[in-house]
N, C-alpha and C. Protein backbone atom coordinates (compact mmCIF):
# COMPACT_ATOMS: atom_id res chain seq x y z
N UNK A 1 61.73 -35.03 19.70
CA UNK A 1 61.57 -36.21 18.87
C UNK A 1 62.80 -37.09 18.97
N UNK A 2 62.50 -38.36 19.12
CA UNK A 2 63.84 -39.22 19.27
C UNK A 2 64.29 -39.47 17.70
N UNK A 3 65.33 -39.23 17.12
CA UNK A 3 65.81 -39.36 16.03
C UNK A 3 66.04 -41.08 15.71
N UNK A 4 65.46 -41.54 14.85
CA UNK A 4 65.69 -43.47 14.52
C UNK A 4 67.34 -43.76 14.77
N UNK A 5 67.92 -43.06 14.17
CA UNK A 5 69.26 -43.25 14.63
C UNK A 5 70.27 -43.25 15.89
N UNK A 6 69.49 -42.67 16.93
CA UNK A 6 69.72 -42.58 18.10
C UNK A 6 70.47 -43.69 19.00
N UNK A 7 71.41 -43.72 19.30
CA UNK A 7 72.47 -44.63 19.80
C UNK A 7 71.44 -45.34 21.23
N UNK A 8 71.45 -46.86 20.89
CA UNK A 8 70.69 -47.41 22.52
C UNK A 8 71.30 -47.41 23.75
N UNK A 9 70.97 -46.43 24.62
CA UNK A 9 71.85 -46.22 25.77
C UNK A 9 70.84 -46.82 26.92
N UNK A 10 71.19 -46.45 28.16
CA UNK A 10 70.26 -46.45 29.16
C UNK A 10 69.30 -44.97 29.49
N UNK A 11 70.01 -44.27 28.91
CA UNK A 11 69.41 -43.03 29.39
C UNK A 11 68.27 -42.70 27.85
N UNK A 12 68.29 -42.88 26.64
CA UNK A 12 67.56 -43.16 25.99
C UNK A 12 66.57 -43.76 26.04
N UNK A 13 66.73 -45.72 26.52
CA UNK A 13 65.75 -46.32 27.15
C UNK A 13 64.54 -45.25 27.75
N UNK A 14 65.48 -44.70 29.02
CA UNK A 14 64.50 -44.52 30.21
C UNK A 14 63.66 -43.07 29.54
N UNK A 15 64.44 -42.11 28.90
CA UNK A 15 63.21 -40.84 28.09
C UNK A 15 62.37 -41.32 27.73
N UNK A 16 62.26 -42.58 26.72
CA UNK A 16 61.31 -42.97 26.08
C UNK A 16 60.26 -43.81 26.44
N UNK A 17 61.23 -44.43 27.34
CA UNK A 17 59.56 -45.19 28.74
C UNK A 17 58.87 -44.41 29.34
N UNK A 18 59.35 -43.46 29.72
CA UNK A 18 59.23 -41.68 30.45
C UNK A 18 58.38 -41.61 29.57
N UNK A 19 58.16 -40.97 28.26
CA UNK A 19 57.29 -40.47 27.30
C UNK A 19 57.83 -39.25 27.21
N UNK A 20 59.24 -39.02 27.70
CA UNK A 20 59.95 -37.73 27.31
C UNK A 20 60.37 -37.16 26.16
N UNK A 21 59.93 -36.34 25.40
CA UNK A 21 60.33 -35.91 24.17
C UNK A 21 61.92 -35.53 24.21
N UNK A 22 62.77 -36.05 23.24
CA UNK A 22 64.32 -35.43 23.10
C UNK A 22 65.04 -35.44 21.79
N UNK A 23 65.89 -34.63 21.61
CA UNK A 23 66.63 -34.83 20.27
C UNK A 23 67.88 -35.99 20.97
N UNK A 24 68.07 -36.90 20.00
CA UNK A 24 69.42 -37.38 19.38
C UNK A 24 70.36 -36.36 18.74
N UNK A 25 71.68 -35.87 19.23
CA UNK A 25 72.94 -35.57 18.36
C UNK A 25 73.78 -36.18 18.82
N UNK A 26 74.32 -36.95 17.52
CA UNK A 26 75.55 -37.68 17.08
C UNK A 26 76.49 -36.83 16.36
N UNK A 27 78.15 -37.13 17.50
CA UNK A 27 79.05 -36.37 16.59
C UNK A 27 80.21 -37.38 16.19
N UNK A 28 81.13 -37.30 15.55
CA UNK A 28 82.15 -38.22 15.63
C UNK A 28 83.25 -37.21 17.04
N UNK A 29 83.29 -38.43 17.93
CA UNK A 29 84.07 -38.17 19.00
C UNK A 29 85.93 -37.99 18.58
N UNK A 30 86.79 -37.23 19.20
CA UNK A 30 87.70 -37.19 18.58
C UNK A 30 88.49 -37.98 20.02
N UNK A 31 89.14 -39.40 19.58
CA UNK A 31 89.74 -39.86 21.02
C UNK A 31 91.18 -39.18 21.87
N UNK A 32 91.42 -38.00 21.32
CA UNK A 32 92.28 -37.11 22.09
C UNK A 32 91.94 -35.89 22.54
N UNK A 33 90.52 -35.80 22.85
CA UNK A 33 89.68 -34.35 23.30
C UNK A 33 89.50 -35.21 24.95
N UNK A 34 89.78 -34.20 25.96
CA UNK A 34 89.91 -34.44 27.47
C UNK A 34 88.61 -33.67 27.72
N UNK A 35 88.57 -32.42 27.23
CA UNK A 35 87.53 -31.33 27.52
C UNK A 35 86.05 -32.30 26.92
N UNK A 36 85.34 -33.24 27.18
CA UNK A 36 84.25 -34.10 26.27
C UNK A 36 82.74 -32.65 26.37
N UNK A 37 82.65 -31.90 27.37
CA UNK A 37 81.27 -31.40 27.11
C UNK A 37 81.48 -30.01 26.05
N UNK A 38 83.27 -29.13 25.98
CA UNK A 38 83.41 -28.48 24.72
C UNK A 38 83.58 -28.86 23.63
N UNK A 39 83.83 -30.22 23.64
CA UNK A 39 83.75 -30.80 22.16
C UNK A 39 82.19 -30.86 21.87
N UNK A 40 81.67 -31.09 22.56
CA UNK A 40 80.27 -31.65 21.86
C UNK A 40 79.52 -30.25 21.48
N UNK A 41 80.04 -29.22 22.02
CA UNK A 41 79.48 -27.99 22.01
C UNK A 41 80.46 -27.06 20.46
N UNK A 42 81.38 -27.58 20.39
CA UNK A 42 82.42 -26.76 18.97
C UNK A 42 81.71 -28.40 17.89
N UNK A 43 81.63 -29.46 17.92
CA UNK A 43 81.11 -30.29 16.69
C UNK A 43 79.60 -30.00 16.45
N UNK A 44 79.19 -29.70 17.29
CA UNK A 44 77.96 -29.37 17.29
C UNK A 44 77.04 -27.93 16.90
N UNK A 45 78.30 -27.46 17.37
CA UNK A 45 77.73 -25.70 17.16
C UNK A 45 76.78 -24.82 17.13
N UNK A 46 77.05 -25.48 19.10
CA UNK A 46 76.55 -24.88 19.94
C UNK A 46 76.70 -24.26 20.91
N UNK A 47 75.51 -23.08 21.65
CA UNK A 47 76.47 -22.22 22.51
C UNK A 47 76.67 -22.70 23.74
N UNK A 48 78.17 -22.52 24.01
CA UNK A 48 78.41 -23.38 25.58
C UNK A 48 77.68 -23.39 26.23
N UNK A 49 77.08 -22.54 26.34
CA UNK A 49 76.48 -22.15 27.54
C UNK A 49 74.91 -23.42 28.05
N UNK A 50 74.84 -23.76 26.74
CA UNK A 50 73.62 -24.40 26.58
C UNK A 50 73.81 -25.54 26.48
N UNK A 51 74.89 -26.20 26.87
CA UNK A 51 75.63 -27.71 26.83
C UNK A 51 76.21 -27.97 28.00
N UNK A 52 75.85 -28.91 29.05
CA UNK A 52 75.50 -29.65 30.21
C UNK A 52 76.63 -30.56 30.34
N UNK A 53 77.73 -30.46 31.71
CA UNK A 53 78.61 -31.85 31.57
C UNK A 53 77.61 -32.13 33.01
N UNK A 54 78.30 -33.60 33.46
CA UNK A 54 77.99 -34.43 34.32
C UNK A 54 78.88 -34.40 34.87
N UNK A 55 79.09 -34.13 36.30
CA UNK A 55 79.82 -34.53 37.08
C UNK A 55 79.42 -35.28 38.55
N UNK A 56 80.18 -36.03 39.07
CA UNK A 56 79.60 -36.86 40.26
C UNK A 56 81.02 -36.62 41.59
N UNK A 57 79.76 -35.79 42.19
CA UNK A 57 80.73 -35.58 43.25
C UNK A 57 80.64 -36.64 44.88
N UNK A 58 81.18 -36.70 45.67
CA UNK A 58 80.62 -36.83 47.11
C UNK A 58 80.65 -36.05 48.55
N UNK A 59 79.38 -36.07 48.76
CA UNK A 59 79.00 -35.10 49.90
C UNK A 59 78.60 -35.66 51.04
N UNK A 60 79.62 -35.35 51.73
CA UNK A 60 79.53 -36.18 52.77
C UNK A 60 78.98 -38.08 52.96
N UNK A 61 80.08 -38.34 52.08
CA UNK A 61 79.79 -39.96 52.04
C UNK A 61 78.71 -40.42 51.01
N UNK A 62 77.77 -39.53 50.12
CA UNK A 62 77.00 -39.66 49.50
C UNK A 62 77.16 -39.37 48.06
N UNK A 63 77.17 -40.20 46.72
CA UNK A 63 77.72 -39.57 45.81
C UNK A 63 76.29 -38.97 45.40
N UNK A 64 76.65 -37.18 44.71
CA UNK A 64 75.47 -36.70 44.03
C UNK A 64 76.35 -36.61 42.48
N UNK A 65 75.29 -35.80 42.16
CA UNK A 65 75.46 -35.79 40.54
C UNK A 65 75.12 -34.51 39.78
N UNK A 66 75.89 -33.49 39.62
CA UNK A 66 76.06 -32.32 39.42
C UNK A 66 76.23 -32.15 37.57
N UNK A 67 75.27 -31.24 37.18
CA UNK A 67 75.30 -30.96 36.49
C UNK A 67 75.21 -29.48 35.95
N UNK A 68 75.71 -29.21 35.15
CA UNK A 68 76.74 -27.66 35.40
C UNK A 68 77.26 -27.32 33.67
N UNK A 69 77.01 -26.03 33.15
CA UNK A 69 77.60 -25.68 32.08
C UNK A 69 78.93 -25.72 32.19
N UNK A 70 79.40 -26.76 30.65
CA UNK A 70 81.05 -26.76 30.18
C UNK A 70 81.81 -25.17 30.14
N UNK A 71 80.65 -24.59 30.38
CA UNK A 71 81.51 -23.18 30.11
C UNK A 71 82.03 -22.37 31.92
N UNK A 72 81.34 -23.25 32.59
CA UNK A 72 81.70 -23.00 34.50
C UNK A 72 82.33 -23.97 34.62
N UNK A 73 82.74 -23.72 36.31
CA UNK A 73 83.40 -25.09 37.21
C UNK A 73 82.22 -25.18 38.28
N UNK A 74 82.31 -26.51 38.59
CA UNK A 74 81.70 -26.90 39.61
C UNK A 74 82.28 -25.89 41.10
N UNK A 75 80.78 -25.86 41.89
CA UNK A 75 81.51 -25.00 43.13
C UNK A 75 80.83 -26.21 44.46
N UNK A 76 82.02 -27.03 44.72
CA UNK A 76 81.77 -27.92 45.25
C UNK A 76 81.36 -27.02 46.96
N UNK A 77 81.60 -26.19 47.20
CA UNK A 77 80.56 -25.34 48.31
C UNK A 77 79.05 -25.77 48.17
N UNK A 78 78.75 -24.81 46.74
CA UNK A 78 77.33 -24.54 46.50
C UNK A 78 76.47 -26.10 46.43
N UNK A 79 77.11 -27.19 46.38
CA UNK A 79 76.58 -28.09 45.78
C UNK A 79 76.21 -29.29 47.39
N UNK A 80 77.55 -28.93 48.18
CA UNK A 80 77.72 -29.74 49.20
C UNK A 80 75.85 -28.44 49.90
N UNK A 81 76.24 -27.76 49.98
CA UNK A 81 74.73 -26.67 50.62
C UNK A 81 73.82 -27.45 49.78
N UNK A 82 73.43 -27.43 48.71
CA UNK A 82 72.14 -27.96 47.97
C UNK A 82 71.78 -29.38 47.83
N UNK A 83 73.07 -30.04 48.46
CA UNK A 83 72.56 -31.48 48.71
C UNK A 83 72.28 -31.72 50.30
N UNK A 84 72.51 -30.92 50.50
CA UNK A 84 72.30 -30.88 52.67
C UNK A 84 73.72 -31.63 53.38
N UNK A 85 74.44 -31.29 52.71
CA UNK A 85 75.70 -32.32 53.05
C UNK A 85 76.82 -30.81 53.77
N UNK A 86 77.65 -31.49 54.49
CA UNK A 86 78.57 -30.29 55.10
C UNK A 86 80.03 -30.32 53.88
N UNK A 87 79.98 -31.10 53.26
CA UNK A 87 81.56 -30.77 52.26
C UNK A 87 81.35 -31.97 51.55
N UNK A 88 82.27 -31.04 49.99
CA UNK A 88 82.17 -32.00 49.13
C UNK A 88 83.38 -32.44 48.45
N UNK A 89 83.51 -33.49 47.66
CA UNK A 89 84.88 -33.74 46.71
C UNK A 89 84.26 -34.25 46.17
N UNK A 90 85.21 -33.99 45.38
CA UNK A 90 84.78 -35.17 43.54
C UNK A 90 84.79 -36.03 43.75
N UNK A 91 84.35 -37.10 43.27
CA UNK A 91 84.44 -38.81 43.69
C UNK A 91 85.20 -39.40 42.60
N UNK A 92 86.12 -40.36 43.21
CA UNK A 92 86.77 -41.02 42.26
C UNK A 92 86.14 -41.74 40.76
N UNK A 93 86.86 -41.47 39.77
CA UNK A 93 86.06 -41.56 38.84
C UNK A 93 85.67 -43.31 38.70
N UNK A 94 86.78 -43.98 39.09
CA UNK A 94 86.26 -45.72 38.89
C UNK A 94 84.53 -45.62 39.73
N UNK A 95 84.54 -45.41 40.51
CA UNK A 95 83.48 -44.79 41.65
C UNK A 95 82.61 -44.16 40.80
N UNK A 96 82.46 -43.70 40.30
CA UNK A 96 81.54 -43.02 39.29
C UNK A 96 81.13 -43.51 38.24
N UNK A 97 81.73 -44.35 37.76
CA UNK A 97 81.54 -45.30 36.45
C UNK A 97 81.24 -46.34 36.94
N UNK A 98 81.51 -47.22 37.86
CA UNK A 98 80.54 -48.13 38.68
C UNK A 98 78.96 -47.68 39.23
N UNK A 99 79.19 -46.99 39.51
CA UNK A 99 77.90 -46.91 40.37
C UNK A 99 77.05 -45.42 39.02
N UNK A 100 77.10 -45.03 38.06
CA UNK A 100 76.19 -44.71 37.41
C UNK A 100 76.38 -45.53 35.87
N UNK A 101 77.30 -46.30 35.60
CA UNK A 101 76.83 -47.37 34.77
C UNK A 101 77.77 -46.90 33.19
N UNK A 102 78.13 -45.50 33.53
CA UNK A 102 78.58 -44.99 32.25
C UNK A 102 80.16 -45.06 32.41
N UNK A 103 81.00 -44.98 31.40
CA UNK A 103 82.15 -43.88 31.09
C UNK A 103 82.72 -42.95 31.42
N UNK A 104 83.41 -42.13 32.38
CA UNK A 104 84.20 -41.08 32.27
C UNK A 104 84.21 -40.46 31.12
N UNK A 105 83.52 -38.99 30.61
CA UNK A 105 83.11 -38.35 29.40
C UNK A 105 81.75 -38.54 28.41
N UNK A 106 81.41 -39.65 29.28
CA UNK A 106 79.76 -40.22 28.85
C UNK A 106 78.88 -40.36 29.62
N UNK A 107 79.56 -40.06 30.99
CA UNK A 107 78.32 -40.50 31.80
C UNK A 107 77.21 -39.66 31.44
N UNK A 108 75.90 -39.61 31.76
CA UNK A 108 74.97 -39.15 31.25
C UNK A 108 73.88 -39.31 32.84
N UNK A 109 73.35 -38.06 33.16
CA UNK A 109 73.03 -38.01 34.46
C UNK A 109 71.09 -38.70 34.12
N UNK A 110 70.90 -39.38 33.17
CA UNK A 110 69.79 -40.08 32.74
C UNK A 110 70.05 -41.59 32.58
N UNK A 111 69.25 -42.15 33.81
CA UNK A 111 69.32 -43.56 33.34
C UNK A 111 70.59 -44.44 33.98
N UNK A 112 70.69 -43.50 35.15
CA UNK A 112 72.09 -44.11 35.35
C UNK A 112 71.80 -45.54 36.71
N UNK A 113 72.57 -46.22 36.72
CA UNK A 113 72.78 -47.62 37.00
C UNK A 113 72.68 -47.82 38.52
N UNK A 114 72.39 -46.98 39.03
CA UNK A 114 71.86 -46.67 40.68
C UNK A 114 71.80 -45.04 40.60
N UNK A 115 70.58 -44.89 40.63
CA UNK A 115 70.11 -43.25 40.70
C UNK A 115 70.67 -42.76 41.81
N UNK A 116 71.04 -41.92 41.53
CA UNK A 116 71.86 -40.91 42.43
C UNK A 116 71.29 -39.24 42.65
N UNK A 117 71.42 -38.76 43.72
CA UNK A 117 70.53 -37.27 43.70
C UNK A 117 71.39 -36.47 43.01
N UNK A 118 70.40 -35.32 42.19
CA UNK A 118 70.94 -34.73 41.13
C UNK A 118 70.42 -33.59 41.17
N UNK A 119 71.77 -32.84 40.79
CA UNK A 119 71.39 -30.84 41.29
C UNK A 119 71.87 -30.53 39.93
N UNK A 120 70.59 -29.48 39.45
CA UNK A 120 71.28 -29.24 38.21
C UNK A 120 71.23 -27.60 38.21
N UNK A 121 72.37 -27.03 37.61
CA UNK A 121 72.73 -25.54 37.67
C UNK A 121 71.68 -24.96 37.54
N UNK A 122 71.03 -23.95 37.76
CA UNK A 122 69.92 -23.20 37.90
C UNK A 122 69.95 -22.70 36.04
N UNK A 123 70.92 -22.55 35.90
CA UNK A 123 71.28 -21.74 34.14
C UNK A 123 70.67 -22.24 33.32
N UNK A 124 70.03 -23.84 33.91
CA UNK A 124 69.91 -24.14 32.73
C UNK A 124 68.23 -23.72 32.74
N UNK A 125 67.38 -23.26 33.21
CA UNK A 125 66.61 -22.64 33.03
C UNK A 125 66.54 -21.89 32.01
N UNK A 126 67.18 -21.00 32.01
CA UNK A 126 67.01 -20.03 30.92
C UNK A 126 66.69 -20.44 29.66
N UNK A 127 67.28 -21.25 29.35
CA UNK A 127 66.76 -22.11 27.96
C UNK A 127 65.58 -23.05 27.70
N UNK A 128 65.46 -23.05 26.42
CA UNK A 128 64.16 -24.29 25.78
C UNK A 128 64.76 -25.46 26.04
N UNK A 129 66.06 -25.33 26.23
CA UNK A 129 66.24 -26.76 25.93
C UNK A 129 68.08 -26.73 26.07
N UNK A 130 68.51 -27.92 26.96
CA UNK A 130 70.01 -28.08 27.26
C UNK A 130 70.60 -29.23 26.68
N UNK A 131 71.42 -29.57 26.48
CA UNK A 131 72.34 -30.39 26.02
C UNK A 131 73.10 -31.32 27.35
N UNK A 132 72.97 -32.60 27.22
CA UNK A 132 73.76 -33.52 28.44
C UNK A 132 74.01 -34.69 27.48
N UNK A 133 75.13 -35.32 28.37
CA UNK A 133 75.79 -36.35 27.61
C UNK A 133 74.36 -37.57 27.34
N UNK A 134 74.03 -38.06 26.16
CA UNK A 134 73.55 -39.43 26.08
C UNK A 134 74.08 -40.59 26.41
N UNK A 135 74.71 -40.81 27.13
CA UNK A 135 75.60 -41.82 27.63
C UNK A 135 76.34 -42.62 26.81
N UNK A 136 77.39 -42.07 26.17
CA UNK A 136 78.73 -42.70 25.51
C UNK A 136 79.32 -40.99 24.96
N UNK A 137 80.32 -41.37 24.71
CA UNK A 137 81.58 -40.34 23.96
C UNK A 137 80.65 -39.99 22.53
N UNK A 138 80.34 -38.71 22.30
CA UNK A 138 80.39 -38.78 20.65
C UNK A 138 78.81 -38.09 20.19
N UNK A 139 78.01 -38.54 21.51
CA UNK A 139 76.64 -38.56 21.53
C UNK A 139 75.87 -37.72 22.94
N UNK A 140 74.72 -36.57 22.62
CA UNK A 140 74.40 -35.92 23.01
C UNK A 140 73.03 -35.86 23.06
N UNK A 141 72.20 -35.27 23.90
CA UNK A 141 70.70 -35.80 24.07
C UNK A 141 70.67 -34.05 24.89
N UNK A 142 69.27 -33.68 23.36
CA UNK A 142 68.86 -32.24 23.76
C UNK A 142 67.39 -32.03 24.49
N UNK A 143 67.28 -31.56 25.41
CA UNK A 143 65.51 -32.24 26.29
C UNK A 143 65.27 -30.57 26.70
N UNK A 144 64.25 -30.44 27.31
CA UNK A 144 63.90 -29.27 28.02
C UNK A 144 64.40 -29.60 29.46
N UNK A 145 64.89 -28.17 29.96
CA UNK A 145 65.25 -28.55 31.12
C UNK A 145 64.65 -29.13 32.61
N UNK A 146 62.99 -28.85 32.29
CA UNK A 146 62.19 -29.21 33.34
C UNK A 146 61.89 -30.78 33.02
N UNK A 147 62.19 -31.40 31.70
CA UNK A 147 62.06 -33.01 31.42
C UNK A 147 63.56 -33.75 32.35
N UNK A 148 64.45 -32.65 32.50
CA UNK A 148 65.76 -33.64 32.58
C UNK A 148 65.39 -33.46 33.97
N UNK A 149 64.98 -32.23 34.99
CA UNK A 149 64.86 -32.47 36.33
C UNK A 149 63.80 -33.99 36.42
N UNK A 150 62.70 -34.03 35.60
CA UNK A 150 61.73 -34.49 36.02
C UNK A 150 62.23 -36.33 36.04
N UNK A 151 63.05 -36.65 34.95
CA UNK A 151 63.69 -37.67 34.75
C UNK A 151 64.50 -38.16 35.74
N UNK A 152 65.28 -37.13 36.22
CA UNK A 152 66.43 -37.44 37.32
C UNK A 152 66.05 -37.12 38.83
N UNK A 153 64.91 -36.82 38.78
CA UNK A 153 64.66 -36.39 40.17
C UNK A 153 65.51 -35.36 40.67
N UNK A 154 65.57 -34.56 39.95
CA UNK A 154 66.95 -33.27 40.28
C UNK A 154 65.69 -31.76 40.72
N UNK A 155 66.89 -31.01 41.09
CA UNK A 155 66.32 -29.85 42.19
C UNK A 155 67.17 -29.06 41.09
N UNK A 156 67.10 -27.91 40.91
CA UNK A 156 67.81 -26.90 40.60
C UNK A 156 68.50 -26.03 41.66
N UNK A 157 69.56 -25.90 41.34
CA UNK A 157 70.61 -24.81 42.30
C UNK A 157 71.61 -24.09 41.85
N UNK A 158 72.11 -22.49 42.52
CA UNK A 158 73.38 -22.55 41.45
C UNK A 158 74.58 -22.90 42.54
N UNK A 159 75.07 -24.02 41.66
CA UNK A 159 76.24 -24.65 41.94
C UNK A 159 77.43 -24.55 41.04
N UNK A 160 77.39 -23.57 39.67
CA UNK A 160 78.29 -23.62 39.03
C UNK A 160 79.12 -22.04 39.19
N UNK A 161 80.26 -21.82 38.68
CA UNK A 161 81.05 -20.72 38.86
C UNK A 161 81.98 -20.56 37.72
């Protein structure tokens, strides 16, 4: 259910044109937390495990968009293999905030500002339902995990460690 209060993002927009069912959580963001996907997971109180950061890497000249429990690291191996690419690095973050439309700590792998291919940790299977940024600091968007592949055009893989 989209909560009325729900902050207007792009990635909101697009669930709800989608006909994707999702929760809205709003937290107050604290502007000296670096760690943004364990904060949303200790204000929220919830288990890491079940709370989703965004990251945007590039693989071989291509930026993807990795998404991965706050409680792992990205395994830029597993990810460069699941995008068909031979090696990966992180992509500069200006680079990342241009080209998916969000924030550094907000990006939100929904709705982003040139779709980008998107691998999301296999983990998050296990659950009813994961936690990813809603696109801004503060704010969180809870979906089933087969709505967020279906949204992002994402594959599942494990890419996290």
């Amino acid at each position: 259910m989209v909560r009325t209060d729900a902050p207007g993002t792009p990635a909101t927009v697009a669930l709800t044109a989608a006909g994707i069912p999702f929760t809205a959580h709003v937290y107050e963001h604290d502007p000296r937390a670096t760690n943004f996907g364990t904060e949303a997971a200790e204000k929220l109180g919830l288990d890491p495990e079940q709370v989703f950061k965004t990251l945007v890497a590039d693989v071989a000249g291509t930026l993807v968009v990795a998404v991965v429990p706050v409680t792992g690291m990205l395994d830029l191996k597993a990810l460069a293999a699941a995008a068909g690419g031979g090696k990966a690095a992180m992509a500069d973050p200006k680079l990342a905030e241009r080209k998916s439309g969000y924030i550094v700590g907000g990006i939100s792998p929904i709705g982003q500002k040139t779709p980008l291919m998107t691998v999301i940790d296999e983990t998050a299977i296990l659950f009813d339902t994961v936690f990813v940024s809603g696109g801004r600091r503060g704010f969180d968007i809870e979906l089933a995990p087969d709505d967020l592949a279906a949204i992002t055009g994402a594959t599942f893989a494990a890419i996290a460690r």
